[in-house]
C-alpha atoms as a PDB file:
ATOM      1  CA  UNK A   1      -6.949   7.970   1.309  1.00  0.00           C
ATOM      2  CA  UNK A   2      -9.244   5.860  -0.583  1.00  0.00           C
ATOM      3  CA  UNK A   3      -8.554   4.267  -3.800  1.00  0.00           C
ATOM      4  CA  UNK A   4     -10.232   2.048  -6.647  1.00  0.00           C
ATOM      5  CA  UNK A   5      -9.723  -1.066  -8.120  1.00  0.00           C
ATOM      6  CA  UNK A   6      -8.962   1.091 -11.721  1.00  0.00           C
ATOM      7  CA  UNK A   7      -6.441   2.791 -10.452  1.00  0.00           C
ATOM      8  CA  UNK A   8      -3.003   1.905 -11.744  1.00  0.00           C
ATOM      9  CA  UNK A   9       0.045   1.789  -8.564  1.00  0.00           C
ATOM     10  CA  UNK A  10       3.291   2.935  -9.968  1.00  0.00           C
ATOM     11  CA  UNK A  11       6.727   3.026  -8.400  1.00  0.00           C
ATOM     12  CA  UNK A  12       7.909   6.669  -7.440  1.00  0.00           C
ATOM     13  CA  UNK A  13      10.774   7.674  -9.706  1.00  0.00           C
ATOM     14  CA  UNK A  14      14.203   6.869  -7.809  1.00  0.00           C
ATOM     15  CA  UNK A  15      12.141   3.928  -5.888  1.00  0.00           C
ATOM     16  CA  UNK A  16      12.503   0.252  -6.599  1.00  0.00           C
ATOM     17  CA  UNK A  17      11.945  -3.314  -5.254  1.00  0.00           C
ATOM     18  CA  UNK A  18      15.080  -5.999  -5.025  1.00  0.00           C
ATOM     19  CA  UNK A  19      16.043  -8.861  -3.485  1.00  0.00           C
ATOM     20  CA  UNK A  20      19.067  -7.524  -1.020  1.00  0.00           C
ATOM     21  CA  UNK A  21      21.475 -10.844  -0.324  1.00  0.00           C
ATOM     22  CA  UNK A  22      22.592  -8.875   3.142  1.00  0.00           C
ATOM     23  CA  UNK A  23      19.400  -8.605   4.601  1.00  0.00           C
ATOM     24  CA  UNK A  24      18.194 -11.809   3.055  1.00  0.00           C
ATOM     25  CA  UNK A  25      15.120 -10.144   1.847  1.00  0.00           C
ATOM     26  CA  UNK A  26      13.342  -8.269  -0.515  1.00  0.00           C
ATOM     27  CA  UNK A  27      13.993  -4.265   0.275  1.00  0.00           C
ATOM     28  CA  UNK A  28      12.713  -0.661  -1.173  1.00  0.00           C
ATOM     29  CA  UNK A  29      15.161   1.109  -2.081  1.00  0.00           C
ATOM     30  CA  UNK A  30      15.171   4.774  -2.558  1.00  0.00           C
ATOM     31  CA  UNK A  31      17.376   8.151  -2.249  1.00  0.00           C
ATOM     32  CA  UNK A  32      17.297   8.066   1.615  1.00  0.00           C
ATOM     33  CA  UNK A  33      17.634   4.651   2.293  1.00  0.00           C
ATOM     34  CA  UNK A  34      16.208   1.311   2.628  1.00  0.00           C
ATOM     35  CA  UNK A  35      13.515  -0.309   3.798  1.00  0.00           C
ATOM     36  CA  UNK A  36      13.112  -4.062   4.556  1.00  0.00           C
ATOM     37  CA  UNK A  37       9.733  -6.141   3.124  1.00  0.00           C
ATOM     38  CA  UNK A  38       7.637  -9.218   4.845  1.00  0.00           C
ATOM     39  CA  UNK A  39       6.811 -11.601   2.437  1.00  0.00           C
ATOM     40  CA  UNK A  40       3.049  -9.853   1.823  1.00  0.00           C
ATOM     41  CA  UNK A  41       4.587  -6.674   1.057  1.00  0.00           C
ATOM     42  CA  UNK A  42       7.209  -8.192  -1.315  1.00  0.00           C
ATOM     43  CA  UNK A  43       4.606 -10.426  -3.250  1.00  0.00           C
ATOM     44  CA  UNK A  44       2.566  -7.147  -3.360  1.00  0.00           C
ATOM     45  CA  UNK A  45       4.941  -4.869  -5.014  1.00  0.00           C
ATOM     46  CA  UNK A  46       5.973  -7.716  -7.172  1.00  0.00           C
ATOM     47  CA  UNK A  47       2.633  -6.997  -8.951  1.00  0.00           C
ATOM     48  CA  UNK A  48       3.488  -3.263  -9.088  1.00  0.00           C
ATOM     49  CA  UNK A  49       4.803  -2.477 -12.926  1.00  0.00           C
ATOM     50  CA  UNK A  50       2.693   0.781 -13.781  1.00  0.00           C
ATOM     51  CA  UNK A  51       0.557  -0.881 -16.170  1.00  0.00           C
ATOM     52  CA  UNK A  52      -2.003  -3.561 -14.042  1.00  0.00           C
ATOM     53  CA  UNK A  53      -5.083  -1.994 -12.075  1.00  0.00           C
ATOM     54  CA  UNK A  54      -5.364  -2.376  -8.350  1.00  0.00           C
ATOM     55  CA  UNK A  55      -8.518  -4.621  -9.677  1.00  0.00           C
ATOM     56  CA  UNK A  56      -5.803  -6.620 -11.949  1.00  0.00           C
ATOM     57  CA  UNK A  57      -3.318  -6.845  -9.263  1.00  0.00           C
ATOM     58  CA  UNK A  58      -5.812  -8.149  -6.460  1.00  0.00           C
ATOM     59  CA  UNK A  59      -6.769 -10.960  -8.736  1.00  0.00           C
ATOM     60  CA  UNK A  60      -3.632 -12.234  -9.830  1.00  0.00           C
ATOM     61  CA  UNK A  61      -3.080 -12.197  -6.312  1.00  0.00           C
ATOM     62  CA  UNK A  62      -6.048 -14.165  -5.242  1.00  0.00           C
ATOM     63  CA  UNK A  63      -5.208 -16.635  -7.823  1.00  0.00           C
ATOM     64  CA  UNK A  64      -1.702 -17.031  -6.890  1.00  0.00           C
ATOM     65  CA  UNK A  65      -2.897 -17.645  -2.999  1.00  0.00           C
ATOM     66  CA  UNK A  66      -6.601 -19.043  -3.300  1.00  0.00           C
ATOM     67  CA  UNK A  67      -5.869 -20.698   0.606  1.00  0.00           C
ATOM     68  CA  UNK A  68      -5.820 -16.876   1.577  1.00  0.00           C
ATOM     69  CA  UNK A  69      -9.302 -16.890   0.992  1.00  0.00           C
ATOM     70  CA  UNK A  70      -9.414 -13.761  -0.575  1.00  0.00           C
ATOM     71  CA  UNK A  71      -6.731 -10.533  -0.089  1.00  0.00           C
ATOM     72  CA  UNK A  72      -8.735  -7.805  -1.801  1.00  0.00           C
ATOM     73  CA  UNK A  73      -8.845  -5.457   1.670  1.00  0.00           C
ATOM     74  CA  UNK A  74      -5.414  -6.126   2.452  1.00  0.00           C
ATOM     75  CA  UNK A  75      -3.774  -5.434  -0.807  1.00  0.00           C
ATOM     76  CA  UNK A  76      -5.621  -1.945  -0.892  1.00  0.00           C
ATOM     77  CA  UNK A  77      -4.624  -1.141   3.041  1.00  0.00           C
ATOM     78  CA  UNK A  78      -1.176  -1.978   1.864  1.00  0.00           C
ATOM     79  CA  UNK A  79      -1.364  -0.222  -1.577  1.00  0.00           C
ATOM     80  CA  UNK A  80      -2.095   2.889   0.749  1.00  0.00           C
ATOM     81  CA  UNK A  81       0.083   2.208   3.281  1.00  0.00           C
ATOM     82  CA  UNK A  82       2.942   1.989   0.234  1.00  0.00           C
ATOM     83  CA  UNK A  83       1.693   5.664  -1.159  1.00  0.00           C
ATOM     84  CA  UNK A  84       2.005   7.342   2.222  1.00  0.00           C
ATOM     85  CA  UNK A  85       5.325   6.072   2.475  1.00  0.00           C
ATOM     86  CA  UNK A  86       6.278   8.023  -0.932  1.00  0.00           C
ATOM     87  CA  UNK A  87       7.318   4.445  -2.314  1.00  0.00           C
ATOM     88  CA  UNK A  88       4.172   4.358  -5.083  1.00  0.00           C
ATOM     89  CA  UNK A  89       1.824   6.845  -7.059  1.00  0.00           C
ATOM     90  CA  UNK A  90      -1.356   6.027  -8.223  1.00  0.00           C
ATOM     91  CA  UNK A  91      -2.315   6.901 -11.680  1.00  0.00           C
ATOM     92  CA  UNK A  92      -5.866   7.445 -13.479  1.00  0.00           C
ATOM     93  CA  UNK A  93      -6.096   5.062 -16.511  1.00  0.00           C
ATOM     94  CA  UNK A  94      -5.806   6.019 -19.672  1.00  0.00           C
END
């Protein structure tokens, strides 16, 4: 799957990202289950509310971790990795 820095990532409906006191860490949870997030993956799909491009997402990102030296490849591996779990859509912009 590749994708571009216009699409917009959305949450799959019955999917969402909270901060679970029992695991003591951020989790996805959805209809089957639960699954548990690294710190990457939670400050990912932080940036994940249906309206900000991949583009607008990978830059808040690099601003938010400039020591990282740049995250653009990662947050797109991970933005797929996160579709072909089911946990997020992408959607053309408007």
């Amino acid at each position: 799957m590749i994708i571009n820095d216009a699409q917009i990532p959305a949450f799959r409906r019955g999917y969402r990202l909270q901060w679970e006191q029992a695991q003591d860490c951020h989790v996805i949870l959805y209809p089957e289950g639960m699954a548990k997030l690294n710190e990457s993956a939670t400050a990912i799909l932080q940036q994940v509310e249906g309206t900000r491009s991949v583009a607008e997402i990978i830059a808040g990102l690099n601003a938010q971790f400039p020591e990282a030296g740049g995250v653009d490849e990662d947050v797109k591996a991970f933005l797929v990795q996160a579709c072909e779990q089911k946990w997020i859509i992408f959607r053309e912009p408007a």
